[in-house]
C-alpha atoms as a PDB file:
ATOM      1  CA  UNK A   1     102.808  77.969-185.830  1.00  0.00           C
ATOM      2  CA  UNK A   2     101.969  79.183-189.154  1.00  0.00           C
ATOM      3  CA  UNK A   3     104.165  78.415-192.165  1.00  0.00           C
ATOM      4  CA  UNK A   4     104.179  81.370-194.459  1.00  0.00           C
ATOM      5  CA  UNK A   5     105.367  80.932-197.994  1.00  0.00           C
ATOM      6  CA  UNK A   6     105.617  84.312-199.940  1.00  0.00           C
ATOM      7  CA  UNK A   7     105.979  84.266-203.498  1.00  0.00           C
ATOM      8  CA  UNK A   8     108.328  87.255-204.504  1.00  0.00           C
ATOM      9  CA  UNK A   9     107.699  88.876-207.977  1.00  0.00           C
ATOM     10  CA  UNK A  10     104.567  91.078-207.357  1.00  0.00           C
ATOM     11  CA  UNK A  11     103.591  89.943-203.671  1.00  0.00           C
ATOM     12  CA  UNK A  12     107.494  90.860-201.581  1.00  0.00           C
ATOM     13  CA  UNK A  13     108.836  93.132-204.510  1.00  0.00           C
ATOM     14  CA  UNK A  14     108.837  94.638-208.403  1.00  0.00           C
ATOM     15  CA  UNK A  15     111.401  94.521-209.606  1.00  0.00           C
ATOM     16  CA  UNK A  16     113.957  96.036-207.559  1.00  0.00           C
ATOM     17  CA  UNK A  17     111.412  98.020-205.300  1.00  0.00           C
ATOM     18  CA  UNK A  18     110.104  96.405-202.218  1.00  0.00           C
ATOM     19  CA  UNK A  19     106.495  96.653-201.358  1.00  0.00           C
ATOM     20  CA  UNK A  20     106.342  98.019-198.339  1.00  0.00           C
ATOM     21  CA  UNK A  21     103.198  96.382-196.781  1.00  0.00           C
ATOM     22  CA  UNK A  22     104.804  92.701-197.256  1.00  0.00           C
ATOM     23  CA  UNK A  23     107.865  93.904-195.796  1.00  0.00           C
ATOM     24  CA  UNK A  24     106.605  95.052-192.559  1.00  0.00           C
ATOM     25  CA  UNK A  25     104.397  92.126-192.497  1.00  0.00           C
ATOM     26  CA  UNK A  26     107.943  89.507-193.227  1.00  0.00           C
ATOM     27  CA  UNK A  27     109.661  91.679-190.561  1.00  0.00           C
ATOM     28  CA  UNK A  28     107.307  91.493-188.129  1.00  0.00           C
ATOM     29  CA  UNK A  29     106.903  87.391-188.209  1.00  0.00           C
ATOM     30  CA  UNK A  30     110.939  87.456-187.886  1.00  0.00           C
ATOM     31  CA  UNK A  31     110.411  89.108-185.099  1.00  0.00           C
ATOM     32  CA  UNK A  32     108.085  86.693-183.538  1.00  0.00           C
ATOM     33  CA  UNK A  33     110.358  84.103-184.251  1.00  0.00           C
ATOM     34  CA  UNK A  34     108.505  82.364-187.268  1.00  0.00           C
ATOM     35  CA  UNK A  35     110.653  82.839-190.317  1.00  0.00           C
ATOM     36  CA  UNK A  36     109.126  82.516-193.541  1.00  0.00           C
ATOM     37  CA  UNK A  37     109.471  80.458-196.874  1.00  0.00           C
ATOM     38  CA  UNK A  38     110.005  82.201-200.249  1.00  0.00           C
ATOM     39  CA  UNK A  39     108.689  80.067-203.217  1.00  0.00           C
ATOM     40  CA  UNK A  40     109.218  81.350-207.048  1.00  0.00           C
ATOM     41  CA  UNK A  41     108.844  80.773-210.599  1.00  0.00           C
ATOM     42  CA  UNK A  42     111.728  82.642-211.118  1.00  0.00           C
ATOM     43  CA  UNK A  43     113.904  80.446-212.669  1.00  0.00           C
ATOM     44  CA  UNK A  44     116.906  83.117-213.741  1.00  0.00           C
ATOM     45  CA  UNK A  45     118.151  83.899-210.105  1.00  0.00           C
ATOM     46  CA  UNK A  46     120.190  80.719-208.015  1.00  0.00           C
ATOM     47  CA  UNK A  47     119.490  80.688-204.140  1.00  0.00           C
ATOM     48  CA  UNK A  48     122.272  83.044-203.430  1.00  0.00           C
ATOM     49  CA  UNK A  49     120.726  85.462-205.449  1.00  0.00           C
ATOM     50  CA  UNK A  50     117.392  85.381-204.689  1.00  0.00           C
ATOM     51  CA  UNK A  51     118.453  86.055-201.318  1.00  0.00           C
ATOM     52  CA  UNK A  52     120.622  89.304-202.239  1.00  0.00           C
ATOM     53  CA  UNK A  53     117.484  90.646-204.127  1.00  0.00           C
ATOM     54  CA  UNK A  54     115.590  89.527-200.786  1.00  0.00           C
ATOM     55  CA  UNK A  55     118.567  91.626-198.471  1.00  0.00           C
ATOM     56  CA  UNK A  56     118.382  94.539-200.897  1.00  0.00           C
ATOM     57  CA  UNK A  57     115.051  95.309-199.915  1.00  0.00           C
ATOM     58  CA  UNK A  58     115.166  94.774-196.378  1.00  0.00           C
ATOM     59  CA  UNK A  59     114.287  90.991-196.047  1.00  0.00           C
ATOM     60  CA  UNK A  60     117.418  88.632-194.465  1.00  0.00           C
ATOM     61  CA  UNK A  61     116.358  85.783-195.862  1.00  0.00           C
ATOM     62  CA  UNK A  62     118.324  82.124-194.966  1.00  0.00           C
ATOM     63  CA  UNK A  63     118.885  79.180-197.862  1.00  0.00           C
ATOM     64  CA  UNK A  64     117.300  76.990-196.214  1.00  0.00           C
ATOM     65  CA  UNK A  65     113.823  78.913-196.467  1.00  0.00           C
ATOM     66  CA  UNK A  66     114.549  79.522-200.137  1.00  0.00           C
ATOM     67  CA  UNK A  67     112.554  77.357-202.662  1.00  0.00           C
ATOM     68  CA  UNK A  68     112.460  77.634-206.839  1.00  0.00           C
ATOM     69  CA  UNK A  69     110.937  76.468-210.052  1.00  0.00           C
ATOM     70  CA  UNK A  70     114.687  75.853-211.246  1.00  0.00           C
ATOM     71  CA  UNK A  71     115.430  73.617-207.847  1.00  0.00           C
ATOM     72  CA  UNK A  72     111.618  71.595-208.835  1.00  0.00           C
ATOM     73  CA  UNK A  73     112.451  71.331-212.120  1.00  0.00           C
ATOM     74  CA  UNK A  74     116.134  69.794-211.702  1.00  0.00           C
ATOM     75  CA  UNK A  75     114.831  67.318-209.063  1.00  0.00           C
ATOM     76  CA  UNK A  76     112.012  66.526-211.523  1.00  0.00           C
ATOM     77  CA  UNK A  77     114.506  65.863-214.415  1.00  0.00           C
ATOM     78  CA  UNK A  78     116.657  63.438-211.949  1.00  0.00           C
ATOM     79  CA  UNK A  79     113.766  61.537-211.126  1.00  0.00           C
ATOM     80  CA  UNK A  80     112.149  61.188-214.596  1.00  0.00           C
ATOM     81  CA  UNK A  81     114.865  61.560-217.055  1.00  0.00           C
ATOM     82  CA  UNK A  82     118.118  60.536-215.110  1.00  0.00           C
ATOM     83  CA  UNK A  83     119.828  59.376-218.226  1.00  0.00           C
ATOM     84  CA  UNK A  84     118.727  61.912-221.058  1.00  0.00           C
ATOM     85  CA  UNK A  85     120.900  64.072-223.573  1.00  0.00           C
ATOM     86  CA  UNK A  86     119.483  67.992-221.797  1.00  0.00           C
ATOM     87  CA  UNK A  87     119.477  70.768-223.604  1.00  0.00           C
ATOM     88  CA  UNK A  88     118.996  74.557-221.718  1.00  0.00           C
ATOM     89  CA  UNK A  89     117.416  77.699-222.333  1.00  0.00           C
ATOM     90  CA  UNK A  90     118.128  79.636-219.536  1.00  0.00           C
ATOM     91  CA  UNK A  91     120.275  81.318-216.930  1.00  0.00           C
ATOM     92  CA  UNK A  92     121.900  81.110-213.822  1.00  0.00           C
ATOM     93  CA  UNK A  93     119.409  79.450-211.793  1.00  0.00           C
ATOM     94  CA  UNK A  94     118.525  76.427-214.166  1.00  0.00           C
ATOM     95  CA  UNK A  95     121.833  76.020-215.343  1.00  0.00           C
ATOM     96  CA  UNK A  96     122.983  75.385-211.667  1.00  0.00           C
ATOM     97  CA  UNK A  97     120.161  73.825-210.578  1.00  0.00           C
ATOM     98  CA  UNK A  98     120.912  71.228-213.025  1.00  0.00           C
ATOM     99  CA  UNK A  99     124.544  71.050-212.584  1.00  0.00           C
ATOM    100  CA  UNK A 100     123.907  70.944-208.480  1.00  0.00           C
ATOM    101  CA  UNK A 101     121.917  67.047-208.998  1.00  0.00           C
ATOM    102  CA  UNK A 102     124.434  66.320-211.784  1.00  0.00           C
ATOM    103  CA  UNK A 103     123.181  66.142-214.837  1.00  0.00           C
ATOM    104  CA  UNK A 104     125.029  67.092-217.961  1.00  0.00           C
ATOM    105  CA  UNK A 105     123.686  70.047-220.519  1.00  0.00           C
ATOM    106  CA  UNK A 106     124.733  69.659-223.691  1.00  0.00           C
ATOM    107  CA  UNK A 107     124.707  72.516-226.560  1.00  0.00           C
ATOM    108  CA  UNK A 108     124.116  71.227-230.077  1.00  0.00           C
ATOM    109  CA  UNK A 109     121.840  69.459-232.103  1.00  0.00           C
ATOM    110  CA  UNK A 110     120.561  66.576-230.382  1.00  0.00           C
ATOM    111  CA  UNK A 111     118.452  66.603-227.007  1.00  0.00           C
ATOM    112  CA  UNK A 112     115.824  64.363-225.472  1.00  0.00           C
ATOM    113  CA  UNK A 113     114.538  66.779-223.256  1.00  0.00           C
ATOM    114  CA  UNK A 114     115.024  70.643-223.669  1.00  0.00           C
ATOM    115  CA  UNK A 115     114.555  72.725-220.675  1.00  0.00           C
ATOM    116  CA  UNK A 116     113.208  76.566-220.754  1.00  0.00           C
ATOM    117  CA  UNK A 117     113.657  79.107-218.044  1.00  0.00           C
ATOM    118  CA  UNK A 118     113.767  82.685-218.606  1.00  0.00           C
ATOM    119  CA  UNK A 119     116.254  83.987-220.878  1.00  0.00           C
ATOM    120  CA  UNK A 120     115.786  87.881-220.946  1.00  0.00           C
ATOM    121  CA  UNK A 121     119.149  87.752-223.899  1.00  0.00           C
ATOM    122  CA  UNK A 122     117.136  85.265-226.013  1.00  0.00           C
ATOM    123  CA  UNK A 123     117.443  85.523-229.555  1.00  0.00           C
ATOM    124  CA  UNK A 124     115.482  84.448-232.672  1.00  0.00           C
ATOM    125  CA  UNK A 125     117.584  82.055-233.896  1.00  0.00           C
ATOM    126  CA  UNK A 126     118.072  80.383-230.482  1.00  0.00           C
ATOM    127  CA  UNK A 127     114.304  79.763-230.638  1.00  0.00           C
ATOM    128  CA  UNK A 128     114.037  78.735-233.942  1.00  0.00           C
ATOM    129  CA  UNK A 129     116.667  75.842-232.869  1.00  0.00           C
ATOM    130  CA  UNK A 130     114.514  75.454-229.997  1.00  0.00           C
ATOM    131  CA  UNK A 131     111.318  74.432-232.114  1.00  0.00           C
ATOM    132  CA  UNK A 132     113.289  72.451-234.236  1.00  0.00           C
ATOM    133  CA  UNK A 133     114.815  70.020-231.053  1.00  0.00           C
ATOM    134  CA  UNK A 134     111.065  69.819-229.711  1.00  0.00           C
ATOM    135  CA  UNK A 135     110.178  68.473-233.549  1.00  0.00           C
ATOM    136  CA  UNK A 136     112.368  66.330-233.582  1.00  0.00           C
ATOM    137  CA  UNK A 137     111.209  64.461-230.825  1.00  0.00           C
ATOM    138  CA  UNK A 138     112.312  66.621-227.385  1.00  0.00           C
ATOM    139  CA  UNK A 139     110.450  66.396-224.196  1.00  0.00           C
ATOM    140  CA  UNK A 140     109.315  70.527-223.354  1.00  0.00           C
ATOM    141  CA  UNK A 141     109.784  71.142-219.767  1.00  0.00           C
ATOM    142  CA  UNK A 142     109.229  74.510-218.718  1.00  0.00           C
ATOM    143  CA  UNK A 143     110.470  75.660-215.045  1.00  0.00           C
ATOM    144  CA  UNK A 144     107.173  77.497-214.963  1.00  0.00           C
ATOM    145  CA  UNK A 145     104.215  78.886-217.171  1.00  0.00           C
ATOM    146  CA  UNK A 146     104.203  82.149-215.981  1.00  0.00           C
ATOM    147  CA  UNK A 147     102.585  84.467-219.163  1.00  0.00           C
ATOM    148  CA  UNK A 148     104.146  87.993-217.456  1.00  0.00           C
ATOM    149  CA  UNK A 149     105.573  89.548-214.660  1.00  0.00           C
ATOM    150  CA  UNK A 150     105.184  93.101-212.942  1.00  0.00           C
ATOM    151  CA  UNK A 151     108.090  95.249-212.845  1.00  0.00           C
ATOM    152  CA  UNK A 152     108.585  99.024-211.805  1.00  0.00           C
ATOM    153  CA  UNK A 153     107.441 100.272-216.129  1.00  0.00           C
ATOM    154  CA  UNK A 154     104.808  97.663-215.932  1.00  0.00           C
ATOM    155  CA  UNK A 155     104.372  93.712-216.951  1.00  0.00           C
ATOM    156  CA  UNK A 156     107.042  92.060-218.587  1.00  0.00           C
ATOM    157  CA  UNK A 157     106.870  88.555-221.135  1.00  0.00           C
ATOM    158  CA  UNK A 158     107.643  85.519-218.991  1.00  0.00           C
ATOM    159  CA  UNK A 159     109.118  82.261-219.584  1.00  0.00           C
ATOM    160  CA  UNK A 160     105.390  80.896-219.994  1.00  0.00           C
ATOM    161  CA  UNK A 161     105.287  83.161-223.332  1.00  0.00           C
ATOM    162  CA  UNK A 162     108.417  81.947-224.568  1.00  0.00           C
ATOM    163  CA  UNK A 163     107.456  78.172-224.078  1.00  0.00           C
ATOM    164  CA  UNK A 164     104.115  78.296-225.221  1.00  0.00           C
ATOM    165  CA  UNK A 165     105.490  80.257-228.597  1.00  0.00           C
ATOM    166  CA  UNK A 166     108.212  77.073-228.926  1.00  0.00           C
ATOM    167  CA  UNK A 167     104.989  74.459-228.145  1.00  0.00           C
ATOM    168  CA  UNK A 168     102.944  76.018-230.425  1.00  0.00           C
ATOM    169  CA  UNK A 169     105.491  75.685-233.384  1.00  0.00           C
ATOM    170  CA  UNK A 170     105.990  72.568-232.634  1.00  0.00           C
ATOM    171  CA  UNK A 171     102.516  71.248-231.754  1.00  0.00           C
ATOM    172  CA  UNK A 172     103.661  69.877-228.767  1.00  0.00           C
ATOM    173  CA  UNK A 173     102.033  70.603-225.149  1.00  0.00           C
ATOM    174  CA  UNK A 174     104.718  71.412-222.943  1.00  0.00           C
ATOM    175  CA  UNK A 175     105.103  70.346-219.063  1.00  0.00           C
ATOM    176  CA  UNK A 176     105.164  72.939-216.899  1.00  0.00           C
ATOM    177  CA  UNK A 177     107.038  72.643-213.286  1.00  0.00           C
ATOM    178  CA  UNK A 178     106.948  75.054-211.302  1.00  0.00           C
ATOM    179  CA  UNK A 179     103.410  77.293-209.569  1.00  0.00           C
ATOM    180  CA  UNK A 180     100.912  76.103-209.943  1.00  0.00           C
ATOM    181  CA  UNK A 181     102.040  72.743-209.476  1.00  0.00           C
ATOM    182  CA  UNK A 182     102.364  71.959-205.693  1.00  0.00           C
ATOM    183  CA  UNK A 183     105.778  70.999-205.965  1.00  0.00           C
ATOM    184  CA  UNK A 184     107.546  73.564-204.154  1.00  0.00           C
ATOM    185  CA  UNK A 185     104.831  73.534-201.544  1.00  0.00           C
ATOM    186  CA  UNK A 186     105.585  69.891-201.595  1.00  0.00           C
ATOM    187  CA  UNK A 187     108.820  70.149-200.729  1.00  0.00           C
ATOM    188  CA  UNK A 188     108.548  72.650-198.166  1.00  0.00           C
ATOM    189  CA  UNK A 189     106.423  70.061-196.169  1.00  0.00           C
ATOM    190  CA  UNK A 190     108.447  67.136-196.595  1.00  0.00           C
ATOM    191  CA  UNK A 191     112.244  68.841-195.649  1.00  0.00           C
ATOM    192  CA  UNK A 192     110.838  71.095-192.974  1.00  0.00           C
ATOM    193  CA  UNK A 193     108.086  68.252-191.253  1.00  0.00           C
ATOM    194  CA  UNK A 194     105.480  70.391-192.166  1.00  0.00           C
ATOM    195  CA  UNK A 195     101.362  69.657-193.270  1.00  0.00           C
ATOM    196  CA  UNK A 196      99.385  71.829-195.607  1.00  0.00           C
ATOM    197  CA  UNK A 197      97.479  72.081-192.227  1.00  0.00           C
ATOM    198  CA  UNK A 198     100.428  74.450-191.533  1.00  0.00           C
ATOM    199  CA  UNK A 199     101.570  76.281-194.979  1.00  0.00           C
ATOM    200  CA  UNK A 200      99.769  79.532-196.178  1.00  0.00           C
ATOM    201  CA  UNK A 201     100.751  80.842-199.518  1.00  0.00           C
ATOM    202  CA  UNK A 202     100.451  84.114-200.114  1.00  0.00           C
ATOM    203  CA  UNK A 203     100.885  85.461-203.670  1.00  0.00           C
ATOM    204  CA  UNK A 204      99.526  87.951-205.966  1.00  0.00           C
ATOM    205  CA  UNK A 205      99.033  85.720-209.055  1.00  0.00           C
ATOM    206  CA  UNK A 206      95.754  83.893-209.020  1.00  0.00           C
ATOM    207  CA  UNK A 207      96.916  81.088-211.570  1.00  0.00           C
ATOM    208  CA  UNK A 208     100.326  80.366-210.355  1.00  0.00           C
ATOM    209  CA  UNK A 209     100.241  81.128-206.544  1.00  0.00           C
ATOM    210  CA  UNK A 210      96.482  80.823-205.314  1.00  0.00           C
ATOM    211  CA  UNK A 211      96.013  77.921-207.235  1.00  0.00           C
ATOM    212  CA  UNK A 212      99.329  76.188-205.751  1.00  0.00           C
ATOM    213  CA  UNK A 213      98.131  76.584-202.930  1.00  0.00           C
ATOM    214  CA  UNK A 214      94.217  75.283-203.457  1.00  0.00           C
ATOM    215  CA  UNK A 215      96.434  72.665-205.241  1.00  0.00           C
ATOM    216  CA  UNK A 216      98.218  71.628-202.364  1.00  0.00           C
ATOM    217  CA  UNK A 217      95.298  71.728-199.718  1.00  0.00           C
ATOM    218  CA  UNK A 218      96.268  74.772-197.963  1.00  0.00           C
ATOM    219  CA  UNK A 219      95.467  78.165-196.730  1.00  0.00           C
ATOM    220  CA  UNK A 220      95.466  81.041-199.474  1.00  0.00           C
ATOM    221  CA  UNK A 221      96.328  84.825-199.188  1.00  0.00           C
ATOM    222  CA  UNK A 222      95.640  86.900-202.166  1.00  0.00           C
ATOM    223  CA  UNK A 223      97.125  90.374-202.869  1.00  0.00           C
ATOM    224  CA  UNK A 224      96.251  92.933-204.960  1.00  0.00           C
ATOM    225  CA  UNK A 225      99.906  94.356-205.663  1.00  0.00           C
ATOM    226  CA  UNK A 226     101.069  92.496-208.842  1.00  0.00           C
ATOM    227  CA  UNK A 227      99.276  90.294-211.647  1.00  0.00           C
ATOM    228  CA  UNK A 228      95.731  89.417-210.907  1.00  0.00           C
ATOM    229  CA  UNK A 229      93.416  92.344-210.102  1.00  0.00           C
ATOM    230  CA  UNK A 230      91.034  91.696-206.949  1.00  0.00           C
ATOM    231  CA  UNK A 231      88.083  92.001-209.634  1.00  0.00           C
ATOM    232  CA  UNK A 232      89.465  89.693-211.220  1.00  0.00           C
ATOM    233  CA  UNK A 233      90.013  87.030-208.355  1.00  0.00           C
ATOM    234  CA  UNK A 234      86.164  87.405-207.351  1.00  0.00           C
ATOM    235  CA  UNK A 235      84.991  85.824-210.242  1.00  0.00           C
ATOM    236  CA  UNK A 236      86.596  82.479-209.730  1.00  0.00           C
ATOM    237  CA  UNK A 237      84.987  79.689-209.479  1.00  0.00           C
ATOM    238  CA  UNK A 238      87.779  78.807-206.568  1.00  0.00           C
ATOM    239  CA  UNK A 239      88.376  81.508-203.954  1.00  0.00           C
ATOM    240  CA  UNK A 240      91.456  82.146-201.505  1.00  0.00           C
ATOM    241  CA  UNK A 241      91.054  81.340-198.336  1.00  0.00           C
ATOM    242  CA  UNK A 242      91.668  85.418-197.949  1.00  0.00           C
ATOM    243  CA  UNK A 243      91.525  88.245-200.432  1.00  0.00           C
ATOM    244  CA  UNK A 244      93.041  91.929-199.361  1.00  0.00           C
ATOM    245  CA  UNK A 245      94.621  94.567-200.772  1.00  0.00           C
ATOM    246  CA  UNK A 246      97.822  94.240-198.935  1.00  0.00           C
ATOM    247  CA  UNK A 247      99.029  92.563-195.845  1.00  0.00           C
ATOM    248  CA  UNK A 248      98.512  95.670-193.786  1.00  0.00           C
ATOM    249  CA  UNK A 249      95.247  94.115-193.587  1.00  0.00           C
ATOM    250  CA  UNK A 250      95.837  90.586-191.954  1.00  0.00           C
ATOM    251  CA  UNK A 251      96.038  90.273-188.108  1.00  0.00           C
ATOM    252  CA  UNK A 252      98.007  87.269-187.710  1.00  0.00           C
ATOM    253  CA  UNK A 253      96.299  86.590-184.502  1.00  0.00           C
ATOM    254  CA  UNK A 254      93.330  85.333-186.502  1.00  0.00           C
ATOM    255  CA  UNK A 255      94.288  83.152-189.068  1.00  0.00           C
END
């Protein structure tokens, strides 16, 4: 059976609003019994609230099936930096990311790594202390390198903005986590006893989600309902496996 892993921002909602194509297409694999993943560069929201932003537009969506660049990023930091000083810009979803594999974020001066989600109540002098911690030595790990992100008004700065401003400053090139990196995919595979044989990703971001999933070796759905403009998609060098407006137009029977 086919592994589905949606990305949410732009392919199963803006913003608040649902779009109604992926919906029906989520409810109608529930239906058949194959419930899909949800894998996001969202690093703001925890699990708990990625899946009330899931239920409020229709979509019951369990845990288990949901996957972020904040959960990649703390198992990344265990493995690779166990016993460094962390400093945090962020929110919910990094900070307890973090605090869920037990490691300690500290708040003044000194860091050996600093870690940067979105922080939509970000300030100028928070950044400016930013840049100066990278300077002075600080690993930059960004949850994800996402440049913007559609909403109901239109496309909003992401945490890839903010990081590459802090990189910049400091002349450093930061490490990025989350999409495209085939981390989450990874993970996916390994806790559910899956192959990329069996994942499809479907997103609407060609350089986070389509390339995660060309990344990881698997099948690739690309919509046009958020960043990356069909027009656009066509002229890369690397297609998706499939390219459609919406998922109104895949029969499940043939893929």
């Amino acid at each position: 059976m086919n592994a589905y892993c949606f990305d949410l921002d732009g392919t199963v909602y803006r913003g608040r609003a649902g779009i109604d194509s992926a919906i029906r297409f989520i409810h109608n694999l529930q239906k058949d019994g194959n419930e899909p993943f949800y894998i996001t560069n969202n690093s703001s929201k925890t699990p708990q609230q990625l899946q009330q932003a899931l239920k409020d537009v229709g979509i019951d969506a369990p845990l288990t099936h949901i996957y972020s660049s904040a959960i990649a990023t703390a198992k990344y930091i265990v493995k690779n930096y166990k016993e460094a000083v962390v400093q945090v810009i962020g929110s919910d979803g990094i900070r307890a990311a973090l605090e869920n594999e037990g490691i300690a974020v500290r708040d003044d001066e000194h860091g050996d790594v600093l870690v940067m989600g979105i922080d939509r109540k970000i300030d100028y002098a928070r950044l400016g202390k930013a840049c100066i911690l990278v300077q002075n030595g600080a690993k930059l790990i960004g949850t994800n390198e996402d440049i913007k992100f559609p909403t109901e008004q239109g496309f909003l700065p992401g945490n890839g903005s903010f990081v590459r401003m802090v990189g910049n400053v400091a002349g450093v090139e930061p490490l990025f986590i989350g999409k495209p990196s085939p981390a989450m995919l990874e993970m996916i595979a390994e806790e559910h006893g899956l192959s990329n044989e069996d994942l499809i990703m479907v997103g609407d971001n060609y350089d986070t989600d389509i390339l995660c999933g060309i990344n990881f070796g698997c099948r690739t759905i690309h919509v046009n309902t958020g960043v990356t403009p069909t027009a656009v998609v066509k002229t890369q060098p690397i297609q998706p496996t499939y390219l459609v407006e919406n998922l109104d137009e895949i029969d499940r029977a043939f893929l």
